[in-house]
C-alpha atoms as a PDB file:
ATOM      1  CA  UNK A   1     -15.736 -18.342  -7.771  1.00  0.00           C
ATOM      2  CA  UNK A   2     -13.197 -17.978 -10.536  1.00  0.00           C
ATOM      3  CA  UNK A   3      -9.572 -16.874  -9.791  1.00  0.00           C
ATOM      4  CA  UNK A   4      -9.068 -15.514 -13.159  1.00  0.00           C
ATOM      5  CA  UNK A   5      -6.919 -12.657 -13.425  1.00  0.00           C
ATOM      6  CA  UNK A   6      -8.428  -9.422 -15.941  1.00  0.00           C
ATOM      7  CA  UNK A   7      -5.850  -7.063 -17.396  1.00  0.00           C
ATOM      8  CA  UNK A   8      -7.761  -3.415 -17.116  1.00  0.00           C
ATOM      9  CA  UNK A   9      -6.811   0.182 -18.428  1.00  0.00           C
ATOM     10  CA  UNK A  10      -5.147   1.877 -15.536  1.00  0.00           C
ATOM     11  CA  UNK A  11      -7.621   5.109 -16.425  1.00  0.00           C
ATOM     12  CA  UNK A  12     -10.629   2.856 -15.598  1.00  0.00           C
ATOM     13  CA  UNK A  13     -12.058   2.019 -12.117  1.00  0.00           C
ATOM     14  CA  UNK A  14     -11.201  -1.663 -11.223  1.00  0.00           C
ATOM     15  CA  UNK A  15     -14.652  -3.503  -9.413  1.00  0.00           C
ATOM     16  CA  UNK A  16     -14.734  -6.523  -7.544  1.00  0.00           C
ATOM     17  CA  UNK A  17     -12.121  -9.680  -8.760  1.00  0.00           C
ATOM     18  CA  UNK A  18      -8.429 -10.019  -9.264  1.00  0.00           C
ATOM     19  CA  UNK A  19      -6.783  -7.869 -11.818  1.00  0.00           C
ATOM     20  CA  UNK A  20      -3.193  -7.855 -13.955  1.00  0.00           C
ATOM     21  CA  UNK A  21      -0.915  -5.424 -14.756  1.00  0.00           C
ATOM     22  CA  UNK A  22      -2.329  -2.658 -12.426  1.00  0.00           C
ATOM     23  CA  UNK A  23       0.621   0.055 -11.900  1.00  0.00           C
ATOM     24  CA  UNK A  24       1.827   0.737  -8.323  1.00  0.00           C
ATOM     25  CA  UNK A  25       1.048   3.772  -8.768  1.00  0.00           C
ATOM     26  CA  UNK A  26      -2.685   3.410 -10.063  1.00  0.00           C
ATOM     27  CA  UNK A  27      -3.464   1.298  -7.375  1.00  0.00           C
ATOM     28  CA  UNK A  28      -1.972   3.391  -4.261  1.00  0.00           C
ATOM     29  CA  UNK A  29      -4.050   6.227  -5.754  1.00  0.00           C
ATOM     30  CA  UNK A  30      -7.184   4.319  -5.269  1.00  0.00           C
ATOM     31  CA  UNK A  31      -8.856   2.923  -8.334  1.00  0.00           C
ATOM     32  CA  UNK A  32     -11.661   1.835  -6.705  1.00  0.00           C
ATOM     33  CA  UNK A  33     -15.224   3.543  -7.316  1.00  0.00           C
ATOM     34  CA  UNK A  34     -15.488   4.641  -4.120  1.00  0.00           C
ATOM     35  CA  UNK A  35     -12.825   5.020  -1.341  1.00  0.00           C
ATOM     36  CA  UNK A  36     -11.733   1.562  -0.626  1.00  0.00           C
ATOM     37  CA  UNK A  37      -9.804   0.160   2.243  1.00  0.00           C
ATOM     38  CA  UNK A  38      -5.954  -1.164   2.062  1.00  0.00           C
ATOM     39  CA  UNK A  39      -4.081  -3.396   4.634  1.00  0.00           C
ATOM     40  CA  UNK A  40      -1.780  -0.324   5.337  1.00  0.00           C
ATOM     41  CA  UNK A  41      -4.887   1.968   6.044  1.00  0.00           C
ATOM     42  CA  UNK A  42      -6.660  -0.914   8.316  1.00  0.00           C
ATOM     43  CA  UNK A  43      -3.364  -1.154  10.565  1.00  0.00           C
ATOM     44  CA  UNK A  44      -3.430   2.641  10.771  1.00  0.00           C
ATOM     45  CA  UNK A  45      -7.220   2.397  11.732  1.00  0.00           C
ATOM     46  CA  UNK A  46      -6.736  -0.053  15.097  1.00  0.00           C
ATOM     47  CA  UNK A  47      -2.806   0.995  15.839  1.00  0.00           C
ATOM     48  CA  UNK A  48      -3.713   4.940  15.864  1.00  0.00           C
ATOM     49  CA  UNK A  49      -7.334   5.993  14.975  1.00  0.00           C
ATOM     50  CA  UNK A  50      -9.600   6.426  12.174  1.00  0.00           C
ATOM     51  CA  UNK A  51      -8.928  10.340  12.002  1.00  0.00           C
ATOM     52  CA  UNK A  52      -5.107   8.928  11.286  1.00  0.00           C
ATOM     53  CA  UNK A  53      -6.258   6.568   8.606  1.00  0.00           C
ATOM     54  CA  UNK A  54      -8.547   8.854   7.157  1.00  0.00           C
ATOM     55  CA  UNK A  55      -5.349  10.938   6.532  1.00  0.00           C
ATOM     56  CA  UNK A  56      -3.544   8.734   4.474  1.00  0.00           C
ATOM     57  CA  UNK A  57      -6.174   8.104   2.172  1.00  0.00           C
ATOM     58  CA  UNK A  58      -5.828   9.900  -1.109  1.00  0.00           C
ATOM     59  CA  UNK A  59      -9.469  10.104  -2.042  1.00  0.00           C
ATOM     60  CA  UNK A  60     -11.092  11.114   1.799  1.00  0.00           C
ATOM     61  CA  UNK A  61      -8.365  13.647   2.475  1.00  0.00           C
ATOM     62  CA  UNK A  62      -7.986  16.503   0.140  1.00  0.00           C
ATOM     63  CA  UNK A  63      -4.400  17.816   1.626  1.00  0.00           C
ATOM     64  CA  UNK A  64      -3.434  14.231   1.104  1.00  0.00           C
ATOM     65  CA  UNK A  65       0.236  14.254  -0.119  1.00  0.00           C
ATOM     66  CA  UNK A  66       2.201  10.552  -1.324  1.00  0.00           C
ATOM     67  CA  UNK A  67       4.960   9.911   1.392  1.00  0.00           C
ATOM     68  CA  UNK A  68       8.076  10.335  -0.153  1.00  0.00           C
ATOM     69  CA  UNK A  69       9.868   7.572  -1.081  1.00  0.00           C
ATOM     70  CA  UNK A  70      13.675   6.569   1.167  1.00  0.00           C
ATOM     71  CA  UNK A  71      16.510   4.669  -0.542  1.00  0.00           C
ATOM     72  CA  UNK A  72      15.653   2.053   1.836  1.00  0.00           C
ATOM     73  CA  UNK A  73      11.949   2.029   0.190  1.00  0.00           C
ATOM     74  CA  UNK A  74      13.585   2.330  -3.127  1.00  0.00           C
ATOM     75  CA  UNK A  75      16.130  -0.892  -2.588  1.00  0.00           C
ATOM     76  CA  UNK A  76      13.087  -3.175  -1.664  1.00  0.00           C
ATOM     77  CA  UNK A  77      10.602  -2.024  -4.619  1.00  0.00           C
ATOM     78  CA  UNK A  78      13.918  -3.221  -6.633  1.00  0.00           C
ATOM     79  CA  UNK A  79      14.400  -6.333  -5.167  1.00  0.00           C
ATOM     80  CA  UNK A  80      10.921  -7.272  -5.739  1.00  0.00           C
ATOM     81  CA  UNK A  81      10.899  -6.518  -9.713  1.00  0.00           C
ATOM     82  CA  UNK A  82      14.127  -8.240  -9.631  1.00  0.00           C
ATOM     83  CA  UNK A  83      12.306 -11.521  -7.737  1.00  0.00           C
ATOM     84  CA  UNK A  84       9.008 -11.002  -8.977  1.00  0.00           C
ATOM     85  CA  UNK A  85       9.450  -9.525 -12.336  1.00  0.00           C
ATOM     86  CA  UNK A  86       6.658  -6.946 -12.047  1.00  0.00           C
ATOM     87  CA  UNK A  87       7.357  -3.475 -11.497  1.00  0.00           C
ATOM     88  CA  UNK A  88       7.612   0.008 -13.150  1.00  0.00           C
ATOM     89  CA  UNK A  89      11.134  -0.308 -13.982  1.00  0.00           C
ATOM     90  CA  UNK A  90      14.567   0.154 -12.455  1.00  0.00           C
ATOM     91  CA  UNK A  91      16.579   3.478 -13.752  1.00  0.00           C
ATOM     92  CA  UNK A  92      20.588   2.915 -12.271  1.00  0.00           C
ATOM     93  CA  UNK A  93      22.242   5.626 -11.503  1.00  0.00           C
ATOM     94  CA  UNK A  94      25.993   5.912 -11.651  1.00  0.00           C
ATOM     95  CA  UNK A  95      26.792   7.944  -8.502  1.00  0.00           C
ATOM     96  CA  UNK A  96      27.099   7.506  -5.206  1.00  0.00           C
ATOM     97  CA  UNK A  97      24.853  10.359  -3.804  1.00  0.00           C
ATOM     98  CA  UNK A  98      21.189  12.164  -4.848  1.00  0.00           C
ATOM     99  CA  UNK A  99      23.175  15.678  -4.273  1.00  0.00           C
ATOM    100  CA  UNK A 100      23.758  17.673  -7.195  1.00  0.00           C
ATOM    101  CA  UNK A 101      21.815  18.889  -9.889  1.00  0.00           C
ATOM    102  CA  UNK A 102      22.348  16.245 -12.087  1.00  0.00           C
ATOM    103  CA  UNK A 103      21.638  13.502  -9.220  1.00  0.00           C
ATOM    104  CA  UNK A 104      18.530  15.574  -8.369  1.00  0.00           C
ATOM    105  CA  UNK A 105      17.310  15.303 -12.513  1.00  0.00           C
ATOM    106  CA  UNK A 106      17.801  11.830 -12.604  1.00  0.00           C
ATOM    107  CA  UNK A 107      15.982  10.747  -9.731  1.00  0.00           C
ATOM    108  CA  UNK A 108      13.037  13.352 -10.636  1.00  0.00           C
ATOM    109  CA  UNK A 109      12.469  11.751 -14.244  1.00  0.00           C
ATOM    110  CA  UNK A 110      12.779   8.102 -13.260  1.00  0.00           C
ATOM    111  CA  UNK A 111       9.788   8.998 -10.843  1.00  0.00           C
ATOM    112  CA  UNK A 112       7.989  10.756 -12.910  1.00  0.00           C
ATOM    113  CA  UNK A 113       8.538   7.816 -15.745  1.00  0.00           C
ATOM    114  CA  UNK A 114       7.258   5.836 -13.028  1.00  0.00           C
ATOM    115  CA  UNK A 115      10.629   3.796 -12.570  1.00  0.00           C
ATOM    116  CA  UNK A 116      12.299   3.001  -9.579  1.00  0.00           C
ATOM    117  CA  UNK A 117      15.537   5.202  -8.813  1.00  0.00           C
ATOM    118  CA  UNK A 118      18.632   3.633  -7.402  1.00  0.00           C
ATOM    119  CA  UNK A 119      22.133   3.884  -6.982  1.00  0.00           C
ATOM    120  CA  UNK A 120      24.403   1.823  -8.757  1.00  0.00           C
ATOM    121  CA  UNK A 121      26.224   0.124  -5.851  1.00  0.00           C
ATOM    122  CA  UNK A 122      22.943  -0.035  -4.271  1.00  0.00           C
ATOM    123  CA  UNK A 123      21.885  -1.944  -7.439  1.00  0.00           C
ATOM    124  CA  UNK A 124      24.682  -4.309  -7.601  1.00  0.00           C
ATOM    125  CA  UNK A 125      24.448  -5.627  -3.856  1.00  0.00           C
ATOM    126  CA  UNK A 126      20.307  -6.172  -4.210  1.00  0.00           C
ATOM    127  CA  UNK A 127      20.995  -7.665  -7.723  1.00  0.00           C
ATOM    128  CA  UNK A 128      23.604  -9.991  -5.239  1.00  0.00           C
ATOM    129  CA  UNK A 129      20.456 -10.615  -2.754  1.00  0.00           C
ATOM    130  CA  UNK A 130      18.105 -11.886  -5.277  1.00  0.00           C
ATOM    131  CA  UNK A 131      20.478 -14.124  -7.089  1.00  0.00           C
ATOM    132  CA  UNK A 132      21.241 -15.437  -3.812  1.00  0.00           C
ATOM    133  CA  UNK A 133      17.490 -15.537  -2.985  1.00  0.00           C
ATOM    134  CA  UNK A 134      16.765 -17.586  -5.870  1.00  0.00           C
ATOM    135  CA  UNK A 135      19.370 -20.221  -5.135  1.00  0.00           C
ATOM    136  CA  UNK A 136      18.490 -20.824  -1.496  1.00  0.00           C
ATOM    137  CA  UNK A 137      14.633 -20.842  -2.164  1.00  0.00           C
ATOM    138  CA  UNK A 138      15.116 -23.585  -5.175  1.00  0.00           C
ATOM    139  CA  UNK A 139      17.430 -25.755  -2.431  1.00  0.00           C
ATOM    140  CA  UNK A 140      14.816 -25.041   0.018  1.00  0.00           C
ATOM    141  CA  UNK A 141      11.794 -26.692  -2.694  1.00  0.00           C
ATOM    142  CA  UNK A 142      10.287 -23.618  -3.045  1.00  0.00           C
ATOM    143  CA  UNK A 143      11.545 -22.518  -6.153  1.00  0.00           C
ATOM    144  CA  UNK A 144       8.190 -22.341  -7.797  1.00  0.00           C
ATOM    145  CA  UNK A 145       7.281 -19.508  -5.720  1.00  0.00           C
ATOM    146  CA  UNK A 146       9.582 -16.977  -8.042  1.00  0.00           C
ATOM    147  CA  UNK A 147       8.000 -19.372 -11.500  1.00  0.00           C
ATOM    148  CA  UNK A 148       4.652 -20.042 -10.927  1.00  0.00           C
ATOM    149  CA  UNK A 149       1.723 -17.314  -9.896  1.00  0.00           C
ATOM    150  CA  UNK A 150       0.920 -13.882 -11.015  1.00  0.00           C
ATOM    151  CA  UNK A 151       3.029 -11.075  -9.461  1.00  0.00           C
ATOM    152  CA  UNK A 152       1.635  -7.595  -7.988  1.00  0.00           C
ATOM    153  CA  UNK A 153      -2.084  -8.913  -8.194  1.00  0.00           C
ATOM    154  CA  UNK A 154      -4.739  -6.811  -7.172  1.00  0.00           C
ATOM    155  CA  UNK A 155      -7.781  -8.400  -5.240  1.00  0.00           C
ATOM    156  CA  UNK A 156     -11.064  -6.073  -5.024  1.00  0.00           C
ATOM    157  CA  UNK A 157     -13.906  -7.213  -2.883  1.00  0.00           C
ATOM    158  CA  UNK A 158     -16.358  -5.604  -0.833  1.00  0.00           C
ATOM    159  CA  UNK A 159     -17.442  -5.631   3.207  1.00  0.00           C
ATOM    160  CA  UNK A 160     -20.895  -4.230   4.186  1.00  0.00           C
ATOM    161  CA  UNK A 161     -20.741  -2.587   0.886  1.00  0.00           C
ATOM    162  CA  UNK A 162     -17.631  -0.971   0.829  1.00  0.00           C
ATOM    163  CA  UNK A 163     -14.936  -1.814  -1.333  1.00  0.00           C
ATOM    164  CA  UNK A 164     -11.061  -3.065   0.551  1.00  0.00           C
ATOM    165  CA  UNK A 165      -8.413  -3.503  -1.962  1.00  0.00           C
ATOM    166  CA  UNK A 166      -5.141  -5.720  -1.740  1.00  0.00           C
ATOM    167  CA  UNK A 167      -1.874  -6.122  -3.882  1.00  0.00           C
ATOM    168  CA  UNK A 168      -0.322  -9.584  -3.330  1.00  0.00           C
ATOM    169  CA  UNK A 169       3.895 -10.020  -4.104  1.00  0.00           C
ATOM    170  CA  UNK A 170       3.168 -13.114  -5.599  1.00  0.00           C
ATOM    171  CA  UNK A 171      -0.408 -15.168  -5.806  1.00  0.00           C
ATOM    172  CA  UNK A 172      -0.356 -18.681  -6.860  1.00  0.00           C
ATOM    173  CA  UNK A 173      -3.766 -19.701  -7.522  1.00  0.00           C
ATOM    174  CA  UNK A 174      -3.014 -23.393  -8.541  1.00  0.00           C
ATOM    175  CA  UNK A 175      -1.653 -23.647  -4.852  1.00  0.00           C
ATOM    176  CA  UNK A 176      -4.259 -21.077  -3.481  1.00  0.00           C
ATOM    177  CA  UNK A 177      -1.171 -19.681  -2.060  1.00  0.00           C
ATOM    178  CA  UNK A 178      -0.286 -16.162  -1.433  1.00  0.00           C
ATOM    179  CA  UNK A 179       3.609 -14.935  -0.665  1.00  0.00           C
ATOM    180  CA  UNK A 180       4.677 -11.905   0.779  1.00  0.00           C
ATOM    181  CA  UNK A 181       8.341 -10.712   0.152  1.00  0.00           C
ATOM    182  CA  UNK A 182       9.719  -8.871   2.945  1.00  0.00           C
ATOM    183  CA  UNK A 183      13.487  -7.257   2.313  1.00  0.00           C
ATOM    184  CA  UNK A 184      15.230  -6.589   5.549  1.00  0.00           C
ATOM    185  CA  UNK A 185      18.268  -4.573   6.570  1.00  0.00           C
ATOM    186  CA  UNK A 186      17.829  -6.661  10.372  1.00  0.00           C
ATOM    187  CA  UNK A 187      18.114 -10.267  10.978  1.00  0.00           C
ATOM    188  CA  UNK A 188      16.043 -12.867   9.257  1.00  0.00           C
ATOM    189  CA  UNK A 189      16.050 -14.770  11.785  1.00  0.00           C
ATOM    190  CA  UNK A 190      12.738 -16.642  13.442  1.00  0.00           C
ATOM    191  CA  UNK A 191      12.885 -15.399  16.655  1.00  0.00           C
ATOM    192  CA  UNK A 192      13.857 -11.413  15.645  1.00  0.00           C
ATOM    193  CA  UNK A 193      10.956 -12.240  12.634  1.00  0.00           C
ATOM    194  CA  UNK A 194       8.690 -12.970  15.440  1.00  0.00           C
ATOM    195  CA  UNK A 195       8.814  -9.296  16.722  1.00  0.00           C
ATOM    196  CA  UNK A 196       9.224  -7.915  13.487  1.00  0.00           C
ATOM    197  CA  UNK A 197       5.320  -9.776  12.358  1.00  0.00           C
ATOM    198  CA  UNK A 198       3.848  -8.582  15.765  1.00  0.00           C
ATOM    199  CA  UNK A 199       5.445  -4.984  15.618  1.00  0.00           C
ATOM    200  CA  UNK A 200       4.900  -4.236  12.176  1.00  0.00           C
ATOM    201  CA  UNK A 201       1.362  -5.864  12.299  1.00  0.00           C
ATOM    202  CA  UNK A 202       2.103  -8.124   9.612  1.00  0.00           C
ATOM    203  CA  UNK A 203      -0.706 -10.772  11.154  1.00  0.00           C
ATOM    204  CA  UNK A 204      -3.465  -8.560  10.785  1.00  0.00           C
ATOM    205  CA  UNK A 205      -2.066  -7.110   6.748  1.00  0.00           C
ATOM    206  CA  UNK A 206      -1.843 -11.075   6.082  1.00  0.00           C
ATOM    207  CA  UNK A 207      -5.242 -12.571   7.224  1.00  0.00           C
ATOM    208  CA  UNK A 208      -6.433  -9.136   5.289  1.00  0.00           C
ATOM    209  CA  UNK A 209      -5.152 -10.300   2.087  1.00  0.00           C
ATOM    210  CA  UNK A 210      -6.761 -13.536   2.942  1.00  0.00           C
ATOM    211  CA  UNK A 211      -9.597 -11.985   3.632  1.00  0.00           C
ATOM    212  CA  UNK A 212     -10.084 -10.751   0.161  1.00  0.00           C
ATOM    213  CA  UNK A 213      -8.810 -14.131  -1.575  1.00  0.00           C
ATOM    214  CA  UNK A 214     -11.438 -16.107   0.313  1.00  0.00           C
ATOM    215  CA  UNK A 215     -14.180 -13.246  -0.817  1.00  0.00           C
ATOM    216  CA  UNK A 216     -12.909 -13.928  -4.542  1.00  0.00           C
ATOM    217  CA  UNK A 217     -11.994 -17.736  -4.545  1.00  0.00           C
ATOM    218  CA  UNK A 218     -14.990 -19.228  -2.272  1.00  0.00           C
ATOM    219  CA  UNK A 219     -11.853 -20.898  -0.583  1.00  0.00           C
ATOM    220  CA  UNK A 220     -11.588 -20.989   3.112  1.00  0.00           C
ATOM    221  CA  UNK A 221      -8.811 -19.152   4.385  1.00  0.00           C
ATOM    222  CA  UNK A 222      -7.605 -22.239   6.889  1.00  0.00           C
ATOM    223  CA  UNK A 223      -5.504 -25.370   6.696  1.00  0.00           C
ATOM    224  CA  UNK A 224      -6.024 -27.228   3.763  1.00  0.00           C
ATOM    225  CA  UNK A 225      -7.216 -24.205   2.302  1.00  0.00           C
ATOM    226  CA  UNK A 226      -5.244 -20.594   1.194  1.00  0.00           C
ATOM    227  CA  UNK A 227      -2.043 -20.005   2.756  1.00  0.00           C
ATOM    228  CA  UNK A 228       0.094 -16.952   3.461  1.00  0.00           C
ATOM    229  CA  UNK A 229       3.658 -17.210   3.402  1.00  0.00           C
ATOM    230  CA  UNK A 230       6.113 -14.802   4.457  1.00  0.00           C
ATOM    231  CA  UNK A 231       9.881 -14.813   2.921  1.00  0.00           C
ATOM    232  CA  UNK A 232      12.000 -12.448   4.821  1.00  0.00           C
ATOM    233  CA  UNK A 233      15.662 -11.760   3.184  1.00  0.00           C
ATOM    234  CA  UNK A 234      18.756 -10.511   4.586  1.00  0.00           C
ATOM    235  CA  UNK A 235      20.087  -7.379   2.481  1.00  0.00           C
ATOM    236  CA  UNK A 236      23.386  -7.907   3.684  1.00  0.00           C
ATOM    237  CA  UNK A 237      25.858 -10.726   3.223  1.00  0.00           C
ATOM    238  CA  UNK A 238      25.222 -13.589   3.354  1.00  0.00           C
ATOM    239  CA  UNK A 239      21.826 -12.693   2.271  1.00  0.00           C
ATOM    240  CA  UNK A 240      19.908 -15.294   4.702  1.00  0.00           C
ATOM    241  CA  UNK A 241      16.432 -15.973   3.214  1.00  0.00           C
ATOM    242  CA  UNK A 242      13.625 -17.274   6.003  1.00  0.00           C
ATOM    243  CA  UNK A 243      10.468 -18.538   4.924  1.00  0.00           C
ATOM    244  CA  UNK A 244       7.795 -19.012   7.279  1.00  0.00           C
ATOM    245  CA  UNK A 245       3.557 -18.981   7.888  1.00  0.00           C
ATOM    246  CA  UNK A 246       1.460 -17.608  11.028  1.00  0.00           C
ATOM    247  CA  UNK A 247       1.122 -19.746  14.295  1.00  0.00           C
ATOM    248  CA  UNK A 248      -2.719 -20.407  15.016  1.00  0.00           C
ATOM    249  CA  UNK A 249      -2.674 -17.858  17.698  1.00  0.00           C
ATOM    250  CA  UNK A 250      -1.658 -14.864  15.737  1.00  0.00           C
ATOM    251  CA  UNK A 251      -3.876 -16.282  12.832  1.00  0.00           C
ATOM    252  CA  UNK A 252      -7.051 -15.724  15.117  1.00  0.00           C
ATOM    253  CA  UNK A 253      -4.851 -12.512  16.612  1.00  0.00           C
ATOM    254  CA  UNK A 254      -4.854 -11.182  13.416  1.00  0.00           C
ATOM    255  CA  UNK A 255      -8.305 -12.429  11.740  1.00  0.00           C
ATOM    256  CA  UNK A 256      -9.821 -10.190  14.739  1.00  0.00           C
ATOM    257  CA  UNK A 257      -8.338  -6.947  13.918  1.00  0.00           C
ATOM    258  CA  UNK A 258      -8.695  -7.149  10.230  1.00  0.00           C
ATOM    259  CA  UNK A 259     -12.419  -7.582  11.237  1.00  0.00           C
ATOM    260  CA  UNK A 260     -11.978  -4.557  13.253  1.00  0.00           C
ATOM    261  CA  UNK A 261     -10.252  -2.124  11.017  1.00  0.00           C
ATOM    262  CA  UNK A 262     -12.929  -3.199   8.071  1.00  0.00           C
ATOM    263  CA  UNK A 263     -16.261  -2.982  10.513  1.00  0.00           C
ATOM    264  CA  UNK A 264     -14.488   0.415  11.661  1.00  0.00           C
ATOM    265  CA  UNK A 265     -13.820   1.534   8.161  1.00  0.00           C
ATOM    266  CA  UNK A 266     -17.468   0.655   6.800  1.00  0.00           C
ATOM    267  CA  UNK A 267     -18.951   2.599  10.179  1.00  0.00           C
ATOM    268  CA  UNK A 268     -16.802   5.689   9.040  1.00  0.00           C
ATOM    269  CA  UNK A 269     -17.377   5.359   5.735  1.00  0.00           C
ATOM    270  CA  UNK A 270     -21.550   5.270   6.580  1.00  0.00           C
ATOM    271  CA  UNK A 271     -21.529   7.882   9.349  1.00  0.00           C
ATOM    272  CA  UNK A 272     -19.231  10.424   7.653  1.00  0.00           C
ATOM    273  CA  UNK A 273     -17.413  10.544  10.984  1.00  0.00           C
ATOM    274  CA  UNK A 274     -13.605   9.325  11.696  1.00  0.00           C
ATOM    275  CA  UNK A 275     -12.774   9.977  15.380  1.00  0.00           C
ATOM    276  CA  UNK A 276      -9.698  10.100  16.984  1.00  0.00           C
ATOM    277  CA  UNK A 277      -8.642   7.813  20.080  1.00  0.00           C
ATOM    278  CA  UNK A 278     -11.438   8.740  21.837  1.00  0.00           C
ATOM    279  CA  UNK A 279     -15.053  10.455  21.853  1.00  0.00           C
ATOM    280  CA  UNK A 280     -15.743  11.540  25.265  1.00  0.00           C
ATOM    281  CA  UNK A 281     -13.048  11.676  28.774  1.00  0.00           C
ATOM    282  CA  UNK A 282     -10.917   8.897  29.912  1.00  0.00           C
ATOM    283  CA  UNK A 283      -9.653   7.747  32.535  1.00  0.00           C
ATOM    284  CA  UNK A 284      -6.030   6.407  32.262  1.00  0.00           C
ATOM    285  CA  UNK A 285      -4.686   3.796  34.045  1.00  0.00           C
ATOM    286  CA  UNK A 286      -1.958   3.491  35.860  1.00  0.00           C
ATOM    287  CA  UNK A 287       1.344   2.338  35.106  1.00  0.00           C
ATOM    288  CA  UNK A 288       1.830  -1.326  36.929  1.00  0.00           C
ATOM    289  CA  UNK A 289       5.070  -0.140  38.480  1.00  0.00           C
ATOM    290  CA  UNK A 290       2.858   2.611  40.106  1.00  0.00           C
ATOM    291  CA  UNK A 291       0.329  -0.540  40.985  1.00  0.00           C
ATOM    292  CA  UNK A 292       3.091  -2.727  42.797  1.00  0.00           C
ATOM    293  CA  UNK A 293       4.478   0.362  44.578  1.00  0.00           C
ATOM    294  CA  UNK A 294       1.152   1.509  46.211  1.00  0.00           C
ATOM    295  CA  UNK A 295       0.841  -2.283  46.400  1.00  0.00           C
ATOM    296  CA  UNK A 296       3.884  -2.186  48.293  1.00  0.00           C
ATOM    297  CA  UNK A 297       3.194   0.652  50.752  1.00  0.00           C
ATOM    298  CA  UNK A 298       0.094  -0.562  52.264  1.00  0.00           C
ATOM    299  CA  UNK A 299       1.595  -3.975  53.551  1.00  0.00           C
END
């Protein structure tokens, strides 16, 4: 299947293929036909429930509010239109705190011009990251990753019917490669980034979004096939940049529950019915401390 890109109005519904140019905010609001399925909403769907996920989804729930956005949110969503050169825009502002009414204006029109608010010291050290970024990625031979590819490129395909949705950082077609930026205030390095993936749930969100590019390419999602690549960087001195793909294991790990959260969200989405942890009594099990104590106590 073709990878071509389209270029859509953001008023109309986006269907099945990759698509350009799709505004952040267009796309977290849904513009699928009917309620579709993200990577965040899947991770909410097997880490808490599908009553949780069904929460956060701006067409199922009608007291659905956007989360608000942090300064640490804000500093990331910079740093990638800085990388990436997609984005809504950056508005600077020259102060060092939101207080105030005129803090309080500025930050309310940028968002509402659907630009990115930050502080200008804030602006100056990510502006720092990314130029040091750049350098370390082009001595590492992967400075095509920031040149090459389509930024912020929505993938639409469909599971039993239903419609999952996925915005890639950075999707290199040529390569059948997909990158996603990660900006971190912790350590970059491999062995905290292995918690960090596993944590944060980044294997089943990545073999999601491969998920999709398989549906639209016809390309295995394997070696020798599409690849997801992680590039974690430091936003603090010296600004460490770590590249790095999936182990095998968390690969199938993650595979599994993407399968999960999209049979679970097509089940939902058919019954009408999102349940919580459970649907009838329990019984819970016992802590193994308790195990090794009783354990304990009969010898």
């Amino acid at each position: 299947m073709s990878t071509e890109s389209t270029s859509v109005q953001q008023s109309a519904f986006l269907d099945v293929g990759f698509h350009s140019g799709v505004k952040a905010q267009v796309y977290h609001a849904d513009p699928c036909p009917t309620p579709s399925l993200s990577s965040s909403m899947a991770a909410l769907m097997i880490e808490r429930s599908p009553a949780h996920a069904r929460l956060s989804h701006p067409k199922l729930c009608s007291e659905y509010v956007p989360r608000a956005t942090t300064d640490g949110m804000n500093f990331g969503s910079v740093g990638h239109e800085l990388l990436l050169g997609a984005g809504g825009g950056i508005a600077v502002f020259d102060g060092d705190s939101w207080r105030g009414k005129e803090a309080t204006a500025f930050k309310a029109a940028a968002e509402l011009e659907g630009k990115t608010p930050i502080k200008r010291d804030d602006y100056d050290l990510i502006s720092k990251c990314c130029e040091s970024a750049r350098e370390q990625m082009r001595s590492m031979g992967l400075g095509y990753v920031l040149e090459e590819g389509r930024s912020e490129e929505v993938a639409i395909w469909t599971h039993r019917g239903q419609y999952m949705r996925a915005m890639f950082d950075r999707w290199i077609p040529e390569r059948g490669e997909i990158w996603d930026l990660k900006f971190t205030g912790k350590s970059a390095h491999p062995h905290e980034i292995q918690r960090t993936i596993t944590n944060m749930a980044y294997d089943l969100r990545s073999e999601f979004y491969l998920t999709g590019a398989s549906a639209l390419t016809g390309i295995p999602a394997r070696k020798g096939g599409l690849g997801y690549q992680f590039l974690f960087i430091e936003t603090e001195p010296p600004f460490c940049v770590t590249p790095c793909f999936l182990p095998e294991s968390l690969r199938i790990r993650g595979k599994n529950l993407a399968q999960e959260a999209m049979d679970k969200f097509c089940d939902c989405m058919e019954s009408g019915i999102w349940p919580g942890y459970v649907t009838s009594t329990v019984e819970i099990e016992s802590p193994m401390w308790v195990e090794h104590e009783i354990a304990d106590s009969i010898i």
